[in-house]
Protein backbone atom coordinates (compact mmCIF):
# COMPACT_ATOMS: atom_id res chain seq x y z
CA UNK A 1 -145.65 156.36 69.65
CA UNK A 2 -147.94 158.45 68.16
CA UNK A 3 -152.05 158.22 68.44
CA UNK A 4 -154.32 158.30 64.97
CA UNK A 5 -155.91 161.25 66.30
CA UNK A 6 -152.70 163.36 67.02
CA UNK A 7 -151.58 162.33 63.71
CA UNK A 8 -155.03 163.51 62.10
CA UNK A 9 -155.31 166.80 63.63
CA UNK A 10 -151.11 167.15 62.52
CA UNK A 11 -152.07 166.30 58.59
CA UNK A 12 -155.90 167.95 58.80
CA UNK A 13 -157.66 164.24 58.38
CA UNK A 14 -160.54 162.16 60.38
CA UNK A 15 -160.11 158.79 61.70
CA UNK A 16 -162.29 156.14 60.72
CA UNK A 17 -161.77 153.84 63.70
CA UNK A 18 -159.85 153.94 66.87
CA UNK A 19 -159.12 157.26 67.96
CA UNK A 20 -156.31 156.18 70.62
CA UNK A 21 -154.94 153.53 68.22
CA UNK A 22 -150.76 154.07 68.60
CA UNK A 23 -148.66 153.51 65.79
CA UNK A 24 -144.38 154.22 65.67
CA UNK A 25 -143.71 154.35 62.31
CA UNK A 26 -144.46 154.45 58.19
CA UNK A 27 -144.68 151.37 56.59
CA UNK A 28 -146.21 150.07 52.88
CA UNK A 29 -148.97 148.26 52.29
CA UNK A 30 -147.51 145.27 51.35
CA UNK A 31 -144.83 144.99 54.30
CA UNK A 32 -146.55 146.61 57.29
CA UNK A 33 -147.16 146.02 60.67
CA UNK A 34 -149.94 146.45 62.98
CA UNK A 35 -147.51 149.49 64.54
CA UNK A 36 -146.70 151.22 61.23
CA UNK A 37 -149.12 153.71 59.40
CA UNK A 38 -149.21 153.22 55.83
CA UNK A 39 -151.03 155.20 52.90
CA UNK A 40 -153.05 154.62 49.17
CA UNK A 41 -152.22 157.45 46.95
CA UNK A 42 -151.98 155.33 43.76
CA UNK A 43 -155.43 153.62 43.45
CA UNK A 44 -152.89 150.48 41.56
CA UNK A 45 -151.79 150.04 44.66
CA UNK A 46 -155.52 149.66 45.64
CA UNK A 47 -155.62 145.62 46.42
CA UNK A 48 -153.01 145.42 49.03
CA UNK A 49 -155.72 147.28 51.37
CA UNK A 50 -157.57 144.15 51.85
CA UNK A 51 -154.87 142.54 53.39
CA UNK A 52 -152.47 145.59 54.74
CA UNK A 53 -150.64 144.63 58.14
CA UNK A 54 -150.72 148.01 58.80
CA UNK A 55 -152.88 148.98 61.67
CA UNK A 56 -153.99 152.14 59.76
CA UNK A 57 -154.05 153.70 56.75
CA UNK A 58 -154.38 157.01 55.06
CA UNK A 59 -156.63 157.81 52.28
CA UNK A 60 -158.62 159.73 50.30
CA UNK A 61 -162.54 159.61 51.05
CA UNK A 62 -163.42 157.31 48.19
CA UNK A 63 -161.00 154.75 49.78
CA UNK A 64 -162.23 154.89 52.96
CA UNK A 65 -164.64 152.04 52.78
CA UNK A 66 -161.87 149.64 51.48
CA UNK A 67 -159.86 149.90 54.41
CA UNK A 68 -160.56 146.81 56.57
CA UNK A 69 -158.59 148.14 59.74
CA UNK A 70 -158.26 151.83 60.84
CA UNK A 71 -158.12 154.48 58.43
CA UNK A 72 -157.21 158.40 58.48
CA UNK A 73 -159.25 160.14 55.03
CA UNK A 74 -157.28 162.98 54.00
CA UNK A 75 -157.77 165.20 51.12
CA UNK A 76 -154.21 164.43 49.39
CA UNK A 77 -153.00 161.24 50.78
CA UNK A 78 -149.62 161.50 49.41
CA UNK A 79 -149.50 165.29 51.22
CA UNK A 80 -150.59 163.98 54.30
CA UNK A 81 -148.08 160.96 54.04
CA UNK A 82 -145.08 163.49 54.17
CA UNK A 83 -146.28 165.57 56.56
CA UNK A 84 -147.04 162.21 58.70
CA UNK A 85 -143.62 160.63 57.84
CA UNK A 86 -141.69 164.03 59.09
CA UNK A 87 -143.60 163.78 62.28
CA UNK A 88 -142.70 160.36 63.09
CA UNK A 89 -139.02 161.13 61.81
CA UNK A 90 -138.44 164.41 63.10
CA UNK A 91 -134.74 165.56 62.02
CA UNK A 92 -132.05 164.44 64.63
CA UNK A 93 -131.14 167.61 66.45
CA UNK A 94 -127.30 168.46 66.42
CA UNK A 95 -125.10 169.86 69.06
CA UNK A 96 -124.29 173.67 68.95
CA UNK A 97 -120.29 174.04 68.46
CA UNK A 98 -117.25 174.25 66.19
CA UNK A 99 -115.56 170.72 66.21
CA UNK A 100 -112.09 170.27 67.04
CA UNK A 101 -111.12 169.41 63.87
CA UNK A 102 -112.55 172.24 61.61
CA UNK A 103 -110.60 175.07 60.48
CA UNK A 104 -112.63 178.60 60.68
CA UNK A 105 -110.66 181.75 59.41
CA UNK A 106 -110.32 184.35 62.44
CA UNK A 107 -112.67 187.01 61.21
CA UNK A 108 -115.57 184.71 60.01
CA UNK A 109 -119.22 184.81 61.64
CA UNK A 110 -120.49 181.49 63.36
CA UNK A 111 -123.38 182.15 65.24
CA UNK A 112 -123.69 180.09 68.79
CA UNK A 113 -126.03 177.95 68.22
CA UNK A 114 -124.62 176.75 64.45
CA UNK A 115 -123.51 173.24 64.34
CA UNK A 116 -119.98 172.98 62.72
CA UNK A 117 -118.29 169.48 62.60
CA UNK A 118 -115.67 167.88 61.55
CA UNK A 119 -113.08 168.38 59.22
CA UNK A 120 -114.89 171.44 57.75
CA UNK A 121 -113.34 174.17 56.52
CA UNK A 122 -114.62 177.85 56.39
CA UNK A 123 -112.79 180.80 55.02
CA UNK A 124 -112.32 184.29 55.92
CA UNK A 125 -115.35 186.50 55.71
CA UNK A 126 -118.03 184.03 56.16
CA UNK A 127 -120.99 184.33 57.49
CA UNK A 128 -122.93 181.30 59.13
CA UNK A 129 -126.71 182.08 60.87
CA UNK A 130 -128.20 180.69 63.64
CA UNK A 131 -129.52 177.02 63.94
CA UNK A 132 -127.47 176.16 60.23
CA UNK A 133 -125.49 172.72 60.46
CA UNK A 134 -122.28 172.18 58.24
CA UNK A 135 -122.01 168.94 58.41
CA UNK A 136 -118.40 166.70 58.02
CA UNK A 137 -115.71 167.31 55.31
CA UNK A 138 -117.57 170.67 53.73
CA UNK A 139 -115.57 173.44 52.29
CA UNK A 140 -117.09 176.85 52.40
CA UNK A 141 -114.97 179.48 51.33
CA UNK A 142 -114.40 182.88 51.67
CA UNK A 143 -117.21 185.49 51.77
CA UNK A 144 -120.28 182.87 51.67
CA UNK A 145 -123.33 183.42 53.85
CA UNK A 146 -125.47 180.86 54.73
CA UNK A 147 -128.71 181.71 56.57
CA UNK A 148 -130.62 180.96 59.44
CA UNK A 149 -131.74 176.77 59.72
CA UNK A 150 -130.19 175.95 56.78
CA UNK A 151 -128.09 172.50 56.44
CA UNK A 152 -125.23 170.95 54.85
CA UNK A 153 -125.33 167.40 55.10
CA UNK A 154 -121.76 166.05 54.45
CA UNK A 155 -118.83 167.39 51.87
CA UNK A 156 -120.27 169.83 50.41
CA UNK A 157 -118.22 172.70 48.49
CA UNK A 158 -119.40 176.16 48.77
CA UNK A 159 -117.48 178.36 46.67
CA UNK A 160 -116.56 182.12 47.12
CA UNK A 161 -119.45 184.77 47.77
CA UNK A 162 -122.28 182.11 47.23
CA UNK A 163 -125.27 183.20 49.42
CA UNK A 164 -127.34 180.19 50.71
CA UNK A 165 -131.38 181.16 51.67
CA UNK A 166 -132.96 179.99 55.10
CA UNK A 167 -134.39 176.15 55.43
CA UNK A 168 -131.84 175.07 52.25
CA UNK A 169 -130.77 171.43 52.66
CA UNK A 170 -128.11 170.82 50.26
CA UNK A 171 -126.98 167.25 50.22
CA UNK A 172 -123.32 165.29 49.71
CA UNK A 173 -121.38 166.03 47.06
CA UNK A 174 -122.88 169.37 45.72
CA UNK A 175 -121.07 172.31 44.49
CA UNK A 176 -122.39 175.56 44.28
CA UNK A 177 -120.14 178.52 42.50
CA UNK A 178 -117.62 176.47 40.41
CA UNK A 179 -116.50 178.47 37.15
CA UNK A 180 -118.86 178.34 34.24
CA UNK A 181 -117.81 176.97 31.21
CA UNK A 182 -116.82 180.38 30.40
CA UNK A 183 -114.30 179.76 26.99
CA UNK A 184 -113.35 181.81 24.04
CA UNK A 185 -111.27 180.80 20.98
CA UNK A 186 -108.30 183.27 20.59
CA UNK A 187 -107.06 181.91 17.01
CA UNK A 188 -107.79 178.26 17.48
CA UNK A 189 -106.69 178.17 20.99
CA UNK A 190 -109.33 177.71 23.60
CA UNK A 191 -108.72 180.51 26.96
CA UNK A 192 -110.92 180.95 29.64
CA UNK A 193 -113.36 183.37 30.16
CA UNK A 194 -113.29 184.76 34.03
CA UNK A 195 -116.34 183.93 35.81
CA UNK A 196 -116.60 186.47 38.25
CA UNK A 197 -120.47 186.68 39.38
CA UNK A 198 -121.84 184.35 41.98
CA UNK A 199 -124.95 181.96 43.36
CA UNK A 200 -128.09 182.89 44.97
CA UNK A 201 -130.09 180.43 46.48
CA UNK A 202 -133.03 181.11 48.13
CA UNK A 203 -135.44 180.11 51.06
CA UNK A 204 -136.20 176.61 51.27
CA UNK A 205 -134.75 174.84 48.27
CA UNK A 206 -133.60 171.41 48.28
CA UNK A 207 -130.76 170.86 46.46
CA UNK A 208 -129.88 166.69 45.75
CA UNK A 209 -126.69 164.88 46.18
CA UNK A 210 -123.82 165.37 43.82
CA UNK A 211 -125.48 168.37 42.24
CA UNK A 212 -123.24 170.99 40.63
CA UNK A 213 -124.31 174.86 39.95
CA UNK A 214 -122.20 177.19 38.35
CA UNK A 215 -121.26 180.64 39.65
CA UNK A 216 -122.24 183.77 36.86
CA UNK A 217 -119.81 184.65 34.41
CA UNK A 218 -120.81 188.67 35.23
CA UNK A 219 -124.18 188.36 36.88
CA UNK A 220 -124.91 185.85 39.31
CA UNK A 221 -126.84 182.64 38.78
CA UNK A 222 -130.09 182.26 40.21
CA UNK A 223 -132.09 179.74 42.37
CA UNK A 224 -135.22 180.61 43.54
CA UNK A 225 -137.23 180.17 47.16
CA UNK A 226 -138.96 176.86 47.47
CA UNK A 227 -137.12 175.31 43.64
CA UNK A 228 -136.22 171.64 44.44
CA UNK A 229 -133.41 169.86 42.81
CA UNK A 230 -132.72 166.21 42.66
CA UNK A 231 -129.64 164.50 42.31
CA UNK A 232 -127.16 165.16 39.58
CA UNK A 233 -128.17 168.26 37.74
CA UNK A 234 -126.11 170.32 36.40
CA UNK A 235 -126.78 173.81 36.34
CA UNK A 236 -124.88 176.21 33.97
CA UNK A 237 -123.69 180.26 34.58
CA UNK A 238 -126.19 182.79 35.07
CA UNK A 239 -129.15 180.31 34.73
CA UNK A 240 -132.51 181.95 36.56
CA UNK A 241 -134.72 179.36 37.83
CA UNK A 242 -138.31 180.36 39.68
CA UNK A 243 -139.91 179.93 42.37
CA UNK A 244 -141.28 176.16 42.99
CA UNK A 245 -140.15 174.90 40.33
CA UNK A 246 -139.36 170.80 40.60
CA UNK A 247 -136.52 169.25 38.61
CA UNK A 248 -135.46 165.80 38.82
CA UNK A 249 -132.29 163.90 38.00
CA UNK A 250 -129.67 163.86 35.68
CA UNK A 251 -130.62 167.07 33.59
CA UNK A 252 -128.56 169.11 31.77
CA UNK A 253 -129.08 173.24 31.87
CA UNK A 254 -126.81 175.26 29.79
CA UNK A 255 -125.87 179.05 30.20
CA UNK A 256 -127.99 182.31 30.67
CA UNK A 257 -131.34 180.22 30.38
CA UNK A 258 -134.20 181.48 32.28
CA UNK A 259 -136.57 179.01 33.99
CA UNK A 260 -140.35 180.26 35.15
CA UNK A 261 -141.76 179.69 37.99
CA UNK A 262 -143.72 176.16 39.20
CA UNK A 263 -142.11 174.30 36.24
CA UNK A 264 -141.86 170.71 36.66
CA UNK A 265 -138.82 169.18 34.85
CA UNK A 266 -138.39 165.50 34.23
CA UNK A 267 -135.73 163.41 34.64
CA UNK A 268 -132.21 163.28 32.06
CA UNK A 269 -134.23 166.70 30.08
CA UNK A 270 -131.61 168.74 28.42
CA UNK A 271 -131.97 172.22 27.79
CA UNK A 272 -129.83 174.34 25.64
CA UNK A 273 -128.36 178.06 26.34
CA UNK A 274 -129.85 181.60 26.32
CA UNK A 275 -133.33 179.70 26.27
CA UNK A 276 -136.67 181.06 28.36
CA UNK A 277 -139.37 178.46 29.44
CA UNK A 278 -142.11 180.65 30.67
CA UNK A 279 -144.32 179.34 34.15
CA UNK A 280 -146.04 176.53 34.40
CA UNK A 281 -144.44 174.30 31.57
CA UNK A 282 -143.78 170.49 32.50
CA UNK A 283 -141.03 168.97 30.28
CA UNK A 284 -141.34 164.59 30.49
CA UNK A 285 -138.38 163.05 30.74
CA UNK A 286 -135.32 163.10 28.02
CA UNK A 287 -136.96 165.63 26.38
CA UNK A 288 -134.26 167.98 24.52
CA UNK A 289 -135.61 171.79 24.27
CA UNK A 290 -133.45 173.69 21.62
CA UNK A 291 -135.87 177.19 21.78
CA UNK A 292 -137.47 179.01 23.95
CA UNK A 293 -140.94 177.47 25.59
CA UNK A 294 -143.61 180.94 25.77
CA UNK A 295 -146.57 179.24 26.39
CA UNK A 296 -147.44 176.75 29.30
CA UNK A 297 -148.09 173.37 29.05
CA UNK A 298 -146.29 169.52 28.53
CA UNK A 299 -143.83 169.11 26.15
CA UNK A 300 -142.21 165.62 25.10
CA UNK A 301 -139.63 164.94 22.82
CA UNK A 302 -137.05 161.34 22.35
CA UNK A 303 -138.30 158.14 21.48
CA UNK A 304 -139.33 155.45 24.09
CA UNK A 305 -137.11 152.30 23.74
CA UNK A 306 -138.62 149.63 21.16
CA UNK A 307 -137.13 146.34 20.05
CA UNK A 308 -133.73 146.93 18.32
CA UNK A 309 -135.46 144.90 15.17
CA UNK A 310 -138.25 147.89 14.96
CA UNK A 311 -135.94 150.47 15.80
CA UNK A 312 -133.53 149.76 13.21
CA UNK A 313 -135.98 150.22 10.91
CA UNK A 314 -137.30 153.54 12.18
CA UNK A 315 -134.31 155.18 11.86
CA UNK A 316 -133.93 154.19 8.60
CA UNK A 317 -137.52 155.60 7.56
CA UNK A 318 -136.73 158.53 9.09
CA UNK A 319 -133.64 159.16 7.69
CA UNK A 320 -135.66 158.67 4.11
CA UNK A 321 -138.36 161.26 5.41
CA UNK A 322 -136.57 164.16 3.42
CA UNK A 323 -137.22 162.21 0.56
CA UNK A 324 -140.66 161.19 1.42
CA UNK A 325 -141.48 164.84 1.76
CA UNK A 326 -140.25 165.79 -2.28
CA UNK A 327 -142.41 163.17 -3.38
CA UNK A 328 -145.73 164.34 -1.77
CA UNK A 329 -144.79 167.86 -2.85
CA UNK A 330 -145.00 166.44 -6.50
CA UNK A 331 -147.63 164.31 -6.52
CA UNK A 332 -148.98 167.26 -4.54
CA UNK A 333 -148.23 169.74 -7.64
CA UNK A 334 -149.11 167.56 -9.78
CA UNK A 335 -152.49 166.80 -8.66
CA UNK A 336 -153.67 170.17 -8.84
CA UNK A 337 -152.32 170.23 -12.92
C-alpha cells in the first residue's frame, strides 16, 4: 500500500484531500475501487469522475474541482499515471544465475549478477553485462553484447555481432540481425546479396513483441537511445532511426532509409527505401511515404473507410481524374482565346 502523499512527491503532484489516504493499485474510472488510484487525461472521459469508485484520482488542475473524492493535480496526468503505475508495479526482480538448462559457449562473458534461464542459448564470444535478464527459449549468438540492465523477455533471437544498449527491453518473438533482403538478378535468376554489417541498438529503447530488424548489408543498421518500437515492425538493412523517435505497429521500413530524431510514426505507415524523414515529422496512420520528408510537420496519406456504395464510386471518379484534368486545360485555353 502506498499513501497519496508518497505517490505525489514520486510523480511531482499535490493532494487535494487525505494526505495518508492508502491505495494498492491502478484502476479506471469506470471500474475502480476505493483502493485503486485512477487518472483523467482525456477530458471525454470527464463524466465518470462524478461517480469514480476510485478513492483518488489524478488530474490536471482544471479537473481538480470535479473530483468528488481525493485527487492528486499533476501537470501531465497521463505522465504522472506511468510513473504512478511503475511504482505500484515495480518489475519482479529475477534471480542471479545460469539455469540448468541453458547452453553458454565456454569463452562467453556472463556477468554474476545476469539472470540467464531456461533453455537459452548463447554462443561463443558473447558478452552479457551486469543486472541483464535473458529470459526462457532466447537464442543469442555468437559475438553479441548486451549491456548493463537490459532484458529479454522470452524467445527472443539475437543474431551474430548485434550490440544491445543499457535499459533495452526487447519483448517475445523479436529478431534483431536477420539478413536483409539483400537480392540481385544475375540473368533472370534471383542470388543473394551477403549481408555482412550488423545492429546497434541503443540505451533505453523498447522494442515490441514479434518485431523483426534486419542486420546491414555493409554498414550496420541503426537504432537509436530512447526510439520505442511497438509490435510488429519491420525494419529493413541499414535503416538509421533517431533518437526518441515513437513508432507504432505493423509498419513497414524498407532499406538504407534514414529516420530523424523525435518522429512519431503511426500505426500500418509504410515507408519506401533510400528515403530521409528529417526530425520532428509525425506520419498518421497508413500513410505510404514514397520520397524523402525535409521539412517537419504531419503528413497523411490513404483514404478512411466509407460505405462500399460511396467508395465504389470514388474510385471510379478518380480513375476519370486524368481525364477531368484535359478538359479544364481546354476550357482553360480556351477561355483565354
Amino acid at each position: 500500500m502506498w499513501t497519496l502523499g508518497e505517490i505525489a512527491k514520486h510523480i511531482d503532484g499535490v493532494v487535494h484531500g487525505e494526505e495518508q489516504y492508502e491505495v494498492s493499485s491502478i484502476g479506471t474510472l469506470q471500474n475502480s475501487h476505493k483502493e485503486q488510484l485512477s487518472f483523467l487525461s482525456n477530458k471525454k472521459y470527464k463524466r465518470y469522475l462524478t461517480d469514480t469508485g476510485a478513492g483518488a484520482v489524478i488530474v490536471s488542475s482544471d479537473m481538480a474541482s470535479f473530483v468528488v473524492n481525493n485527487a492528486i493535480v499533476v501537470d501531465d496526468p497521463y505522465v504522472a499515471y506511468a510513473k504512478a503505475a511503475s511504482l505500484l508495479n515495480p518489475r519482479k526482480d529475477e534471480q542471479a544465475g545460469i539455469h540448468s538448462s541453458a547452453s553458454v559457449a565456454a569463452d562467453s562473458l556472463i556477468h554474476p549478477t545476469a539472470s540467464i534461464g531456461a533453455q537459452v542459448v548463447i554462443g561463443s564470444g558473447v558478452n552479457i553485462a551486469e543486472y541483464v535478464v535473458i529470459g526462457p527459449g532466447c537464442v543469442i549468438l555468437d559475438n553479441v553484447t548486451v549491456d548493463e540492465s537490459s532484458r529479454l523477455v522470452a524467445n527472443i533471437t539475437l543474431c551474430e555481432a548485434v550490440k544491445v544498449g543499457k535499459r533495452v527491453i526487447i519483448h517475445p518473438g523479436v529478431v534483431i540481425g536477420a539478413d536483409g533482403f539483400g537480392i540481385a538478378n544475375d540473368k533472370g535468376k534471383w542470388i543473394n546479396v551477403p549481408q555482412i554489417g550488423s545492429v546497434q541498438i541503443g540505451d533505453d529503447v523498447d522494442i515490441g513483441a514479434n518485431t523483426t530488424i534486419d542486420r546491414g548489408a555493409i554498414e550496420d543498421t541503426i537504432i537509436s537511445n530512447g526510439v520505442k518500437l511497438d509490435n510488429q515492425i519491420q525494419v529493413g538493412h541499414n535503416v538509421i532511426i533517431g533518437e526518441n523517435t515513437v513508432i507504432a505497429g505493423c509498419v513497414g521500413i524498407a532499406g538504407s532509409t534514414i529516420i530523424g530524431k523525435n518522429c512519431i510514426i503511426g500505426g500500418g505507415a509504410g515507408l519506401g527505401g533510400h528515403l530521409e524523414l528529417v526530425d520532428g515529422v509525425m506520419l498518421t496512420g497508413m500513410t505510404m511515404v514514397t520520397k524523402s520528408i525535409k521539412q517537419a510537420g504531419s503528413y497523411s496519406s490513404g483514404i478512411p473507410a466509407e460505405e462500399t456504395h460511396d467508395w465504389h464510386k470514388n474510385v471510379i471518379r478518380y480513375r476519370n481524374m486524368n481525364k477531368l484534368v484535359e478538359r479544364v486545360k481546354q476550357l482553360e485555353e480556351f477561355t483565354k482565346k
